[in-house]
C-alpha atoms as a PDB file:
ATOM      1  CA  UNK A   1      59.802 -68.828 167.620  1.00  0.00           C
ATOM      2  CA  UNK A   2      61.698 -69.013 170.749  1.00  0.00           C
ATOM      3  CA  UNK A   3      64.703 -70.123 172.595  1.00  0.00           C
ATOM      4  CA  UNK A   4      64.508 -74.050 173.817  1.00  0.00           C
ATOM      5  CA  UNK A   5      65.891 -74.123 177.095  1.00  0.00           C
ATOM      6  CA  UNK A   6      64.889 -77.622 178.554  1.00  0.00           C
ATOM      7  CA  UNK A   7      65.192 -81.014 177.584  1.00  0.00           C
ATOM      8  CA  UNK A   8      61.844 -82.731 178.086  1.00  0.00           C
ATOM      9  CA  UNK A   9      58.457 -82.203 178.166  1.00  0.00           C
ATOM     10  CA  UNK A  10      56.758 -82.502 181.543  1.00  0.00           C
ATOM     11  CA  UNK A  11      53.836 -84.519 179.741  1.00  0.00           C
ATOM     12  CA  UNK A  12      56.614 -86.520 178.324  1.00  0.00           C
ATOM     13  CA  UNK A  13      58.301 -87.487 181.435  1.00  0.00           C
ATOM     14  CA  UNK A  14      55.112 -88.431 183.057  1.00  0.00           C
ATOM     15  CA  UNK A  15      53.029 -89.706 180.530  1.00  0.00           C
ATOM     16  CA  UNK A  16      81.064 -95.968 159.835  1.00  0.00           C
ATOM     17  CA  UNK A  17      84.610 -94.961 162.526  1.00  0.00           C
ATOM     18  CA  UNK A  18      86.118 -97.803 164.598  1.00  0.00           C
ATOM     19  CA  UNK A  19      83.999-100.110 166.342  1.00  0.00           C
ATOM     20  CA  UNK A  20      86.142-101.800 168.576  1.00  0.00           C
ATOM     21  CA  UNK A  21      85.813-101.094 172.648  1.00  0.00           C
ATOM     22  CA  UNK A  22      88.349 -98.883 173.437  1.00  0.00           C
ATOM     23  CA  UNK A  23      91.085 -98.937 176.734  1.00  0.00           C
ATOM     24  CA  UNK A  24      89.736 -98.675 179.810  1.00  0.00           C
ATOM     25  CA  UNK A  25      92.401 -96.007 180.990  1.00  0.00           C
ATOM     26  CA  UNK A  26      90.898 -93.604 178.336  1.00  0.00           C
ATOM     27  CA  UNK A  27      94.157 -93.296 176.686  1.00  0.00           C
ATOM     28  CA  UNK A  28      92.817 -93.175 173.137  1.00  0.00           C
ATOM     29  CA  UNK A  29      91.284 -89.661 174.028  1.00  0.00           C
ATOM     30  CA  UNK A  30      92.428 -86.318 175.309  1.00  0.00           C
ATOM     31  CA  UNK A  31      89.236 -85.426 176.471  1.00  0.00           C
ATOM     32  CA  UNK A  32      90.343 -81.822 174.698  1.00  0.00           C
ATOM     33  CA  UNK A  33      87.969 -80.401 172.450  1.00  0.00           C
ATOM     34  CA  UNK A  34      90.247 -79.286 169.084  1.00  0.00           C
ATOM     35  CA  UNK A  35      89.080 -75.725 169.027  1.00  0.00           C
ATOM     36  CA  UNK A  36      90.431 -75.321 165.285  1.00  0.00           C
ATOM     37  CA  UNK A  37      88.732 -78.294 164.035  1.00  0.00           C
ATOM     38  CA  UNK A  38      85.254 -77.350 165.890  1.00  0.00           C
ATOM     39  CA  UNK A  39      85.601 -81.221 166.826  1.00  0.00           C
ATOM     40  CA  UNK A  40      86.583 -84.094 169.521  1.00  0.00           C
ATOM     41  CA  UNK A  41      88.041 -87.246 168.849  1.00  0.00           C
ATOM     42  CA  UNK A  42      86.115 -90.183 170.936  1.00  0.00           C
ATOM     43  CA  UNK A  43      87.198 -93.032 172.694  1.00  0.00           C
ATOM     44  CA  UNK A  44      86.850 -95.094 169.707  1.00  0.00           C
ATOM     45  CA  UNK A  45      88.029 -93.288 166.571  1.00  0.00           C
ATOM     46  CA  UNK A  46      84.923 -90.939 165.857  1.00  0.00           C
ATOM     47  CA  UNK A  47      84.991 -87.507 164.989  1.00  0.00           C
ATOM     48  CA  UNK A  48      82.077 -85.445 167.041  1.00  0.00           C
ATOM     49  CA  UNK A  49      81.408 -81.816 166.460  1.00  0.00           C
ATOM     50  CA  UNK A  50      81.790 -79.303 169.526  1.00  0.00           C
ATOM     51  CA  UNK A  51      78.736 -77.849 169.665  1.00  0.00           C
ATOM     52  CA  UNK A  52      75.536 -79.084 168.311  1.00  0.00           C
ATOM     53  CA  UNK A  53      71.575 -78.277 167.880  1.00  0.00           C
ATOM     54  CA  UNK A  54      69.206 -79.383 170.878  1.00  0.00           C
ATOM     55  CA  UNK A  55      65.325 -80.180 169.858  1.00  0.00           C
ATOM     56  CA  UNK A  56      63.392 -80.847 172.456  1.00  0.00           C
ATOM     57  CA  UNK A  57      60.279 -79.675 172.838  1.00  0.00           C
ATOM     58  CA  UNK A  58      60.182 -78.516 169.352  1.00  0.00           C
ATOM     59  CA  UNK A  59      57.579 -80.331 167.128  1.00  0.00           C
ATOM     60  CA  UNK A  60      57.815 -82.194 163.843  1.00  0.00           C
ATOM     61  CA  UNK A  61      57.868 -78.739 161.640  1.00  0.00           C
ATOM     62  CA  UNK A  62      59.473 -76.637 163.954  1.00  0.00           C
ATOM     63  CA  UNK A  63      62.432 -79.325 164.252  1.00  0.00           C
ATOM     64  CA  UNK A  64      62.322 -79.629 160.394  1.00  0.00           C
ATOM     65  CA  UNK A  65      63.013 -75.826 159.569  1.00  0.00           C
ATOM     66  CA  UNK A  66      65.442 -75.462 162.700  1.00  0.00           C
ATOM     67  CA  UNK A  67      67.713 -78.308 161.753  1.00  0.00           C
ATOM     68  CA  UNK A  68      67.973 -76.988 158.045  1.00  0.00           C
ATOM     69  CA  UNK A  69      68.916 -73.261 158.962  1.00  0.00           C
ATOM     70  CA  UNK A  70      71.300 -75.035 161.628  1.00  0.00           C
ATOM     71  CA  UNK A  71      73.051 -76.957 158.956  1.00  0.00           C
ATOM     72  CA  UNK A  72      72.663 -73.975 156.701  1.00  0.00           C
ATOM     73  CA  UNK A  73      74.762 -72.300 159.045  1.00  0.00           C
ATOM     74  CA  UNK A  74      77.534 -74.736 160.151  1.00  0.00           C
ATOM     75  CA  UNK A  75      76.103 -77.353 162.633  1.00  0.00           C
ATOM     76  CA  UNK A  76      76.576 -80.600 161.953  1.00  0.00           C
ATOM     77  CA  UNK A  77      75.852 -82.155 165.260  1.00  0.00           C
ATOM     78  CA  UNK A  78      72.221 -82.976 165.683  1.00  0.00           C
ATOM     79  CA  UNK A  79      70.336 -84.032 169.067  1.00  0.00           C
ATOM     80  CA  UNK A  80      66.762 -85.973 169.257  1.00  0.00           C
ATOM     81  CA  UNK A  81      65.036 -88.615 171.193  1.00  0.00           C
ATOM     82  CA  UNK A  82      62.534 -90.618 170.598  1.00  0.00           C
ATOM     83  CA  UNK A  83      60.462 -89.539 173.268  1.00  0.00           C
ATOM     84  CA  UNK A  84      60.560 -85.735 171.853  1.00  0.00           C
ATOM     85  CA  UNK A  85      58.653 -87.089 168.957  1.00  0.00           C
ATOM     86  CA  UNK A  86      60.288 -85.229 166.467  1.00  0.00           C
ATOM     87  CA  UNK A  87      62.584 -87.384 165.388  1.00  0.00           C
ATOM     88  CA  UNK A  88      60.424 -87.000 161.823  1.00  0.00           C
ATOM     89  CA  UNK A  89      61.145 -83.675 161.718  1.00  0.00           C
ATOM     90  CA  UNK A  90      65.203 -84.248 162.429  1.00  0.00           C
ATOM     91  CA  UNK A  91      65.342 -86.425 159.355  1.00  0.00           C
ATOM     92  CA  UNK A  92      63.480 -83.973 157.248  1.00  0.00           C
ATOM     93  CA  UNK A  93      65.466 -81.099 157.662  1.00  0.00           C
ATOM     94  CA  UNK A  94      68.302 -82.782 157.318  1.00  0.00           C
ATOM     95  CA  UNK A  95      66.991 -84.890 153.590  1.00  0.00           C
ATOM     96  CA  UNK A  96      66.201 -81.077 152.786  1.00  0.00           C
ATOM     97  CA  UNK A  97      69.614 -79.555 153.524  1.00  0.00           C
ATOM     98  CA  UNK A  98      71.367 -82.670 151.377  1.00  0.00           C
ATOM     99  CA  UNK A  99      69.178 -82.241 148.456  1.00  0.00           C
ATOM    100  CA  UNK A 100      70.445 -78.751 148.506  1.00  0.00           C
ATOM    101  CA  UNK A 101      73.499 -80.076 148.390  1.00  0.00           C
ATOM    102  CA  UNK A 102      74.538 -78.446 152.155  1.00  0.00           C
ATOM    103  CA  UNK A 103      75.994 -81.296 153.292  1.00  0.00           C
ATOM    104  CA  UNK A 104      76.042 -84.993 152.862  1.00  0.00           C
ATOM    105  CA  UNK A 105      74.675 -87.764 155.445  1.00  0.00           C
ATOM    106  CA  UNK A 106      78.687 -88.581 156.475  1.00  0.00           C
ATOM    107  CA  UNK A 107      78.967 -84.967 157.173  1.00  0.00           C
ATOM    108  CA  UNK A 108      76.430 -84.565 160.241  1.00  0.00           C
ATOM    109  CA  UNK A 109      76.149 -86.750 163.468  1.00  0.00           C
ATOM    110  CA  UNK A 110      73.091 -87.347 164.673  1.00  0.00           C
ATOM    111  CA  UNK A 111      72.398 -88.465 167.760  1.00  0.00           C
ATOM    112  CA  UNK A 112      69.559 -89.907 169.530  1.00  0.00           C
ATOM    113  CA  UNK A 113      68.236 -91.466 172.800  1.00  0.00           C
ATOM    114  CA  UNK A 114      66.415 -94.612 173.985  1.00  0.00           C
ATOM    115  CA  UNK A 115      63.641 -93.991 176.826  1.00  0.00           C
ATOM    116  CA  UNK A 116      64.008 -96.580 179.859  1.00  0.00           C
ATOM    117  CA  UNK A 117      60.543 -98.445 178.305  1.00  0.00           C
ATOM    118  CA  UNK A 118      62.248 -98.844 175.157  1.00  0.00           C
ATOM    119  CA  UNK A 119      65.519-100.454 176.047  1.00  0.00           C
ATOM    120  CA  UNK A 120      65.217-102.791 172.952  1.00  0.00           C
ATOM    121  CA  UNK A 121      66.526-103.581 169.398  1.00  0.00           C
ATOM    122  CA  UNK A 122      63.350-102.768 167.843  1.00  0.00           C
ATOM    123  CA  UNK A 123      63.084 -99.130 169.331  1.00  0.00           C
ATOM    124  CA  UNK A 124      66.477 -98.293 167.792  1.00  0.00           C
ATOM    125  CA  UNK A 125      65.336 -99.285 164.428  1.00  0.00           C
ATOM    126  CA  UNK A 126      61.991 -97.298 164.970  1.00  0.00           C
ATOM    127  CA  UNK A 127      64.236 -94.440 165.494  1.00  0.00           C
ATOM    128  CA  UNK A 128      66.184 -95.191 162.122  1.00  0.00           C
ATOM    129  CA  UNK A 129      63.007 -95.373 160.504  1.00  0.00           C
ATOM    130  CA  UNK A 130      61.690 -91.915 162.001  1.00  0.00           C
ATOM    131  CA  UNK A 131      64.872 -90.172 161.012  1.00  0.00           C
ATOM    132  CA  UNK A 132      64.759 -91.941 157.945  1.00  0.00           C
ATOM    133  CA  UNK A 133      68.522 -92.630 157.761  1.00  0.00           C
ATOM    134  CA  UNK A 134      70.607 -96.004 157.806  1.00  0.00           C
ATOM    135  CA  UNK A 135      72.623 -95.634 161.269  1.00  0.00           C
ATOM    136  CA  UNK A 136      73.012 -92.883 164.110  1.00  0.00           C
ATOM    137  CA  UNK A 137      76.379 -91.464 165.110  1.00  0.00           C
ATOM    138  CA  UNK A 138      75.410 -91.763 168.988  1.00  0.00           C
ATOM    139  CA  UNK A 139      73.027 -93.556 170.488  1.00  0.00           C
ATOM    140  CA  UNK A 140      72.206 -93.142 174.186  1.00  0.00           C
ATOM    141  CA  UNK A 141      70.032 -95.044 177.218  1.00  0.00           C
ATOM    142  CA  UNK A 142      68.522 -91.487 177.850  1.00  0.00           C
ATOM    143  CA  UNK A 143      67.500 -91.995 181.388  1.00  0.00           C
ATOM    144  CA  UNK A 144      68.752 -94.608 183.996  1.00  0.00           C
ATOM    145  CA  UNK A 145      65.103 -96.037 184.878  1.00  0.00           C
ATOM    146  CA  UNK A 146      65.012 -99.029 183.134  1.00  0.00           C
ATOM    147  CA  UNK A 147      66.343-102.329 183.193  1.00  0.00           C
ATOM    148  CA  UNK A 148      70.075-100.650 182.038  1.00  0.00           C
ATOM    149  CA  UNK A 149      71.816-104.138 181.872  1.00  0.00           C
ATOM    150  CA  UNK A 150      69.552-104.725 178.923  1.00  0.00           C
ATOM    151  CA  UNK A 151      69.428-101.346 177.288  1.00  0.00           C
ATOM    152  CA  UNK A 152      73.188-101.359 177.380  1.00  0.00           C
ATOM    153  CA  UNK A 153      73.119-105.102 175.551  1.00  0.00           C
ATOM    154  CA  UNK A 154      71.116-103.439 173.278  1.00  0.00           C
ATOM    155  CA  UNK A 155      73.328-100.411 172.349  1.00  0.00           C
ATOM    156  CA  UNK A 156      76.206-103.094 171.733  1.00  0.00           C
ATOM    157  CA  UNK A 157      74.062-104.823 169.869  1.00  0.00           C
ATOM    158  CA  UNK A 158      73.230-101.725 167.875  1.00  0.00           C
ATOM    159  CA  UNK A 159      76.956-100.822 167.331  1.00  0.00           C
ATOM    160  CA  UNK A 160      77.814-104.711 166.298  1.00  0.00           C
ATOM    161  CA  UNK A 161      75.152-104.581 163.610  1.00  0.00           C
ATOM    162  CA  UNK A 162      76.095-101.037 162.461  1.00  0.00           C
ATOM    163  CA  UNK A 163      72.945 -98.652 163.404  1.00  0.00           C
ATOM    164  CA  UNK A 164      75.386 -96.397 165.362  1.00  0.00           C
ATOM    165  CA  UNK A 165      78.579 -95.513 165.680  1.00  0.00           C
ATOM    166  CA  UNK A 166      78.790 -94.714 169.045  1.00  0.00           C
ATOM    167  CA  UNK A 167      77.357 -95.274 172.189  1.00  0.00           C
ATOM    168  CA  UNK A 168      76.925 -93.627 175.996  1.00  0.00           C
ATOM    169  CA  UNK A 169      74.471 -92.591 178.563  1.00  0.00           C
ATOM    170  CA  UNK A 170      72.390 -89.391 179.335  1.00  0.00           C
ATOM    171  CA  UNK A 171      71.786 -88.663 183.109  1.00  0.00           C
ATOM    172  CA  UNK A 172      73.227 -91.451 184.358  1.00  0.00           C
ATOM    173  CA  UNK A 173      75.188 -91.122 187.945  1.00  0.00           C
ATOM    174  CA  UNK A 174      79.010 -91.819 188.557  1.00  0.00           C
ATOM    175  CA  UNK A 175      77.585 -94.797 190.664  1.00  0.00           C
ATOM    176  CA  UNK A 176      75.341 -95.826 188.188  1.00  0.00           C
ATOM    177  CA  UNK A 177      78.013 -96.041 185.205  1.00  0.00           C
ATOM    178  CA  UNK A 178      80.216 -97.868 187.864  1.00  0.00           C
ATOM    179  CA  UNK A 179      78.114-100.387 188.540  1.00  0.00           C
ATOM    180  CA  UNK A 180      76.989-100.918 184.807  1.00  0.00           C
ATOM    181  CA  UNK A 181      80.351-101.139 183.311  1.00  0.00           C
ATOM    182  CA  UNK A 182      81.731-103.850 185.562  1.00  0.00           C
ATOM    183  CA  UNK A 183      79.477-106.288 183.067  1.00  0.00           C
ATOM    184  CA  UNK A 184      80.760-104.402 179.630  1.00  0.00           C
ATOM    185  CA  UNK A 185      83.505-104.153 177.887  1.00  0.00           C
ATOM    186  CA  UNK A 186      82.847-101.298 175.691  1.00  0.00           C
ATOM    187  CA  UNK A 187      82.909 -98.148 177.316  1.00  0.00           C
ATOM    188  CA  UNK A 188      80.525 -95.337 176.705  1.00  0.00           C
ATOM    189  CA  UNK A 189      82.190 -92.251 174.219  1.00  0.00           C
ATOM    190  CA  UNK A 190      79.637 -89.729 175.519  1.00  0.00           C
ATOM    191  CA  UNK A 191      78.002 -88.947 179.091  1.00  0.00           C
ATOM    192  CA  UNK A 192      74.843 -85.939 178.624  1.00  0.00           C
ATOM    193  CA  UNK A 193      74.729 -84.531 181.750  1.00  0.00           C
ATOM    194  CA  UNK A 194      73.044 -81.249 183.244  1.00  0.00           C
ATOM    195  CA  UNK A 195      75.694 -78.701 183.283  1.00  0.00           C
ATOM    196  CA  UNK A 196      75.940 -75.055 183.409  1.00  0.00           C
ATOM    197  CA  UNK A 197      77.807 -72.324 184.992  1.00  0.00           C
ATOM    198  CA  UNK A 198      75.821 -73.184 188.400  1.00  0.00           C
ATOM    199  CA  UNK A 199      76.632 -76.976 187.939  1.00  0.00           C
ATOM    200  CA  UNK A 200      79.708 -77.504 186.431  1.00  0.00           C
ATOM    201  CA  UNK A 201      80.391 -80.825 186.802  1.00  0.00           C
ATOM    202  CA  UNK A 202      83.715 -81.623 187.660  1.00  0.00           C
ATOM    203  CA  UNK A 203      83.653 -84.496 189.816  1.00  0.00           C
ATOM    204  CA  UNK A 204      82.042 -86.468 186.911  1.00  0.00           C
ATOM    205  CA  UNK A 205      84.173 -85.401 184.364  1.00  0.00           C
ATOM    206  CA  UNK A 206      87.572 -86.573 186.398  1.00  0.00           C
ATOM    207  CA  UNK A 207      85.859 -89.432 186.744  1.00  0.00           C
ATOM    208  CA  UNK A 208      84.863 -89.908 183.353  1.00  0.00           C
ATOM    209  CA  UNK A 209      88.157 -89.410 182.080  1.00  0.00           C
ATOM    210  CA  UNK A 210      89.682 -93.075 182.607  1.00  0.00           C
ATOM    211  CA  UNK A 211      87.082 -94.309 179.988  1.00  0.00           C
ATOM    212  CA  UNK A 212      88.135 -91.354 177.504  1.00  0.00           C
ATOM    213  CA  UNK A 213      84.725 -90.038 177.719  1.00  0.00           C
ATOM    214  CA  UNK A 214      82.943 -86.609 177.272  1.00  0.00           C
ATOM    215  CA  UNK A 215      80.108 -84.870 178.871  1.00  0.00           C
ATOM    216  CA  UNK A 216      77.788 -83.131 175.977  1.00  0.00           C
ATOM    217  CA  UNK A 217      75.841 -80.526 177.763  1.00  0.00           C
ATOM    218  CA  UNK A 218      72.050 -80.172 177.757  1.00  0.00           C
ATOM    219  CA  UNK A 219      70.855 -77.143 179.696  1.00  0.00           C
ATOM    220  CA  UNK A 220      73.771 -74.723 179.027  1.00  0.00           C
ATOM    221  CA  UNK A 221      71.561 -71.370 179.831  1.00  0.00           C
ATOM    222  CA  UNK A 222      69.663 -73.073 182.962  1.00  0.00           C
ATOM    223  CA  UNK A 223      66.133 -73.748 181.435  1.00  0.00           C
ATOM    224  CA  UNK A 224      63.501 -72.040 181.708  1.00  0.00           C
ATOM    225  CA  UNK A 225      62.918 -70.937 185.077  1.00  0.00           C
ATOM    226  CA  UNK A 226      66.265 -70.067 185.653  1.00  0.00           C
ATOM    227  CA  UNK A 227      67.528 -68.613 182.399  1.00  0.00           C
ATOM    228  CA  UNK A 228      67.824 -65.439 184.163  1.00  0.00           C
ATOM    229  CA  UNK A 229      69.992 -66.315 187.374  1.00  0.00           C
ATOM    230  CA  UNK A 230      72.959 -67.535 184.118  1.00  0.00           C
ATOM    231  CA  UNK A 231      72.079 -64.921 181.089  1.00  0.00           C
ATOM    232  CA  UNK A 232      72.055 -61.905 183.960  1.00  0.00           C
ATOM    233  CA  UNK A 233      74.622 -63.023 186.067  1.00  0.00           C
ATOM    234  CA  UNK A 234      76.755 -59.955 186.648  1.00  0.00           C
ATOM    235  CA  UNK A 235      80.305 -61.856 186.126  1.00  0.00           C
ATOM    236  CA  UNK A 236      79.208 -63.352 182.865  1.00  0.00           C
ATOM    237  CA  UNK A 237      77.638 -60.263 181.800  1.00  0.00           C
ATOM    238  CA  UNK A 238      80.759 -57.914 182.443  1.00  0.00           C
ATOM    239  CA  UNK A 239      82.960 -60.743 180.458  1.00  0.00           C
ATOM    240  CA  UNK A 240      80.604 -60.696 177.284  1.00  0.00           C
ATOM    241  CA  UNK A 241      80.555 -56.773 177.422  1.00  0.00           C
ATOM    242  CA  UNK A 242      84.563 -57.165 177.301  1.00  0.00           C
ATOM    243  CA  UNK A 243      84.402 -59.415 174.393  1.00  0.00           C
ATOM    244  CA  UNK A 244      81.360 -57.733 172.136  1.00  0.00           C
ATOM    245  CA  UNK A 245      79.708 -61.019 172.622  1.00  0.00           C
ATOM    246  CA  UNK A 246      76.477 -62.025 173.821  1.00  0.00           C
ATOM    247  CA  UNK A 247      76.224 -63.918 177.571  1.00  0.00           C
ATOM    248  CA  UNK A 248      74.968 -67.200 175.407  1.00  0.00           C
ATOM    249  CA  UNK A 249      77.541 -66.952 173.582  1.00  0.00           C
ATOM    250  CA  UNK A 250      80.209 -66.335 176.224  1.00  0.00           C
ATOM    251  CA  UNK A 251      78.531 -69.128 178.584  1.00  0.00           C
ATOM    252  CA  UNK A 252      79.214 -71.921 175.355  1.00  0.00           C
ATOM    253  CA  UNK A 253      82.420 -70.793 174.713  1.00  0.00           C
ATOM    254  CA  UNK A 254      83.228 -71.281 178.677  1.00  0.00           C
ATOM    255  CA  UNK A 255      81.595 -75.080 178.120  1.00  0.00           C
ATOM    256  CA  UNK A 256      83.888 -75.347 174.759  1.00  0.00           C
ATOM    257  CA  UNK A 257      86.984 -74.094 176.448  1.00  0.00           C
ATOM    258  CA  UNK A 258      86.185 -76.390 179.351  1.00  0.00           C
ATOM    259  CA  UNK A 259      85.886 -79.726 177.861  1.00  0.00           C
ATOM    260  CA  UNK A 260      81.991 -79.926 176.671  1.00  0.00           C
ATOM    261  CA  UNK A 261      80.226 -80.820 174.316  1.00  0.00           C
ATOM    262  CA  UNK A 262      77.828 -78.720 173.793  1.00  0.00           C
ATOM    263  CA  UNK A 263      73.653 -79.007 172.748  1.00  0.00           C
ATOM    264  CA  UNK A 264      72.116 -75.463 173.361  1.00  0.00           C
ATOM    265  CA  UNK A 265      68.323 -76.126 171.882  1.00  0.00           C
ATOM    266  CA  UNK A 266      66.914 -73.700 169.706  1.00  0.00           C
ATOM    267  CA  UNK A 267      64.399 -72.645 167.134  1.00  0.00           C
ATOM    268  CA  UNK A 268      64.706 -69.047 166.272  1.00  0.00           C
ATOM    269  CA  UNK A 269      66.843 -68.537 163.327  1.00  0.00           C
ATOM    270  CA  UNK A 270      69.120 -65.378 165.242  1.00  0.00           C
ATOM    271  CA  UNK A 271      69.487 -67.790 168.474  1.00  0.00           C
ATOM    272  CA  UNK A 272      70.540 -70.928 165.981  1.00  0.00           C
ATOM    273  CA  UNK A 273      73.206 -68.283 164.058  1.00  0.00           C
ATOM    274  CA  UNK A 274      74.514 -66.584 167.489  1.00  0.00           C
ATOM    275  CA  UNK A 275      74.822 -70.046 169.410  1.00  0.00           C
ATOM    276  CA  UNK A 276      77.402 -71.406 166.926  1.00  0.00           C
ATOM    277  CA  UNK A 277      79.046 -68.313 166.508  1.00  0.00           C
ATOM    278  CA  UNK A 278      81.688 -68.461 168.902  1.00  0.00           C
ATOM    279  CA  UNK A 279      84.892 -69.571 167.433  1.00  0.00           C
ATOM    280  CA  UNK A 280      86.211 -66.149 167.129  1.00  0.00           C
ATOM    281  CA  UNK A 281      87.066 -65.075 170.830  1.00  0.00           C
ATOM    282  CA  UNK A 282      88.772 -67.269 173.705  1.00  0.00           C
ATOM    283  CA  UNK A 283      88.050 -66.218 176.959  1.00  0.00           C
ATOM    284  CA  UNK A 284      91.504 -65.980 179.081  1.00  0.00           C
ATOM    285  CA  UNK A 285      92.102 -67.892 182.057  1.00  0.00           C
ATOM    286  CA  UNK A 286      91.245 -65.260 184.601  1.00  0.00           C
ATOM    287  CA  UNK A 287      87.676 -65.165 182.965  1.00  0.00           C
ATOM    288  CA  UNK A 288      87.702 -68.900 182.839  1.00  0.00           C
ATOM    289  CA  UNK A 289      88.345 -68.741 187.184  1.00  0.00           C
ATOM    290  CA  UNK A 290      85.840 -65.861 187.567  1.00  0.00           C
ATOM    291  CA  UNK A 291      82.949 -68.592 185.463  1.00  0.00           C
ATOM    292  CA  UNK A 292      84.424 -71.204 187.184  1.00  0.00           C
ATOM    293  CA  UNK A 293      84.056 -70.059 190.668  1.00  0.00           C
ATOM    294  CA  UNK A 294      80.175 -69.011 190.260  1.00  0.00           C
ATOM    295  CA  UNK A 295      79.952 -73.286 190.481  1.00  0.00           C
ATOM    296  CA  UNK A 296      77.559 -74.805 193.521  1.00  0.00           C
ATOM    297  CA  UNK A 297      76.849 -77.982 192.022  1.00  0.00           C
ATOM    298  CA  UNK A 298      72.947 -77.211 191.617  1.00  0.00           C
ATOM    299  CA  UNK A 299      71.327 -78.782 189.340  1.00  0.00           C
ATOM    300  CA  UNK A 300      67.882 -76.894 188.019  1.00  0.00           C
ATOM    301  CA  UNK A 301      65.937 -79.984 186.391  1.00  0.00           C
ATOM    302  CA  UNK A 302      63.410 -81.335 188.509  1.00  0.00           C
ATOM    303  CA  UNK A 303      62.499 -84.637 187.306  1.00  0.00           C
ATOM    304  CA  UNK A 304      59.089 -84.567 189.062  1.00  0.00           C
ATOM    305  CA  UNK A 305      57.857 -81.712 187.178  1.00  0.00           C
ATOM    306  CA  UNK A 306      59.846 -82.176 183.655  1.00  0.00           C
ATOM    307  CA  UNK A 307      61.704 -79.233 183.795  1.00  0.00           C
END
């Protein structure tokens, strides 16, 4: 069992709330995360969860058994993809924690992605059929190489005909979105982006604020070849030892305090329990400036070699 720290596979990458669009000035949403509710409100009505479970890289039964002791233990934000291929597993762990009568279906918002080959109607129903549920709560064009005009006619035309909720993008650039809203009226609700404490993000964020949308973070801890340079950082590390926390738990609680969304993946049972478990401390504003100030705007992921 281990920690998942990175989105994709390198093999991979080379191998029902409101409905209507919402303002363009973003004025239906704070872009505040309600730290009492664990929750954000999105540009269109929908409730999302703060902090979520990540599964990529984890297989069918792996992502079965992870999203069951993660609902088990208070998640009820779920990521997949399709290209993770374990969007099987996703919907099993979650039929197992409703016959157990954890939660129900309206309780838990799942969220899944579109690869840029699979910009298409029939894809999103694939994925309903994988996850073996009716609608998503979020679907996203995962990555920007595609033909995005049409994978963004086909999320509308998912959220018209009611297989998700929501929409947005994942990895897409401030240019990017620019260029791709001028032709759409609805606005995305959620941007997944990179961040950490090394690549915080704030230029996007502004920006993303006149469409009333939030960044959900993949990669909180770095990935893996760089888990150490933000778990053994020395400024995070004195500021956990301050609070009795953990530095995971320290670095999501600076993401939650800051205005994420946040996905850390996960598989071990004592990662998926510590990960949620930080509603209890709030880090003050002088240890917000001393994370904040560690930024450089680096991003880790190297898309060449899928991590």
């Amino acid at each position: 069992m281990k920690r998942i720290l990175f989105p994709l596979a390198a093999a991979a990458f080379l191998a029902l709330t409101a409905l209507s669009a919402p303002a363009d000035d973003g004025s239906a949403n704070s872009n505040a995360p309600n730290l009492e509710e664990r929750t954000v409100t999105l540009n269109n009505g929908a409730v999302m969860p703060t902090v979520g479970l990540g599964t990529a890289l984890q297989s069918n039964e792996e992502t079965a058994e992870s999203v069951y002791v993660a609902l088990k233990n208070g998640y009820r934000l779920l990521d997949t993809a399709g290209i993770y291929g374990n969007e099987v597993g996703v919907g099993q762990g979650l039929k197992r924690a409703i016959a157990e009568g954890i939660v129900k279906r309206e309780d838990v918002f799942i969220t899944t992605k579109l690869w840029p080959d699979h910009f298409n109607i029939e894809s999103v129903d694939e994925s309903l059929k994988r996850l073996d549920v009716e609608y998503v709560d979020l679907l996203l064009l995962h990555w920007p190489f595609g033909d995005n005009v049409q994978g963004y006619k086909v999320l509308e035309q998912a959220l018209a005909e009611g297989k998700t909720r929501t929409i947005g993008l994942s990895n897409f650039s401030q240019e990017t979105i620019e260029d791709l809203l001028k032709q759409f009226k609805t606005k995305p609700a959620v941007v997944q982006l990179e961040t950490h404490i090394f690549n915080q993000q704030n230029e996007m964020r502004e920006y993303l604020k006149k469409y009333g949308a939030f960044v959900m973070s993949w990669y909180p801890f770095g990935g893996r070849d760089n888990v150490k340079l933000v778990l053994e950082n020395e400024t995070v590390v004195k500021i956990a030892k301050a609070h009795n926390k953990s530095v995971a738990q320290v670095v999501l609680r600076w993401h939650l305090q800051s205005g994420f969304v946040v996905i850390p993946g996960a598989s071990n049972p004592d990662y998926i329990k510590e990960n949620i478990d930080i509603f209890d401390f709030e880090l003050s504003e002088e240890e917000m400036a001393q994370i904040r100030a560690l930024n450089q705007d680096k991003a880790f992921y190297d898309l060449r070699r899928g991590r």
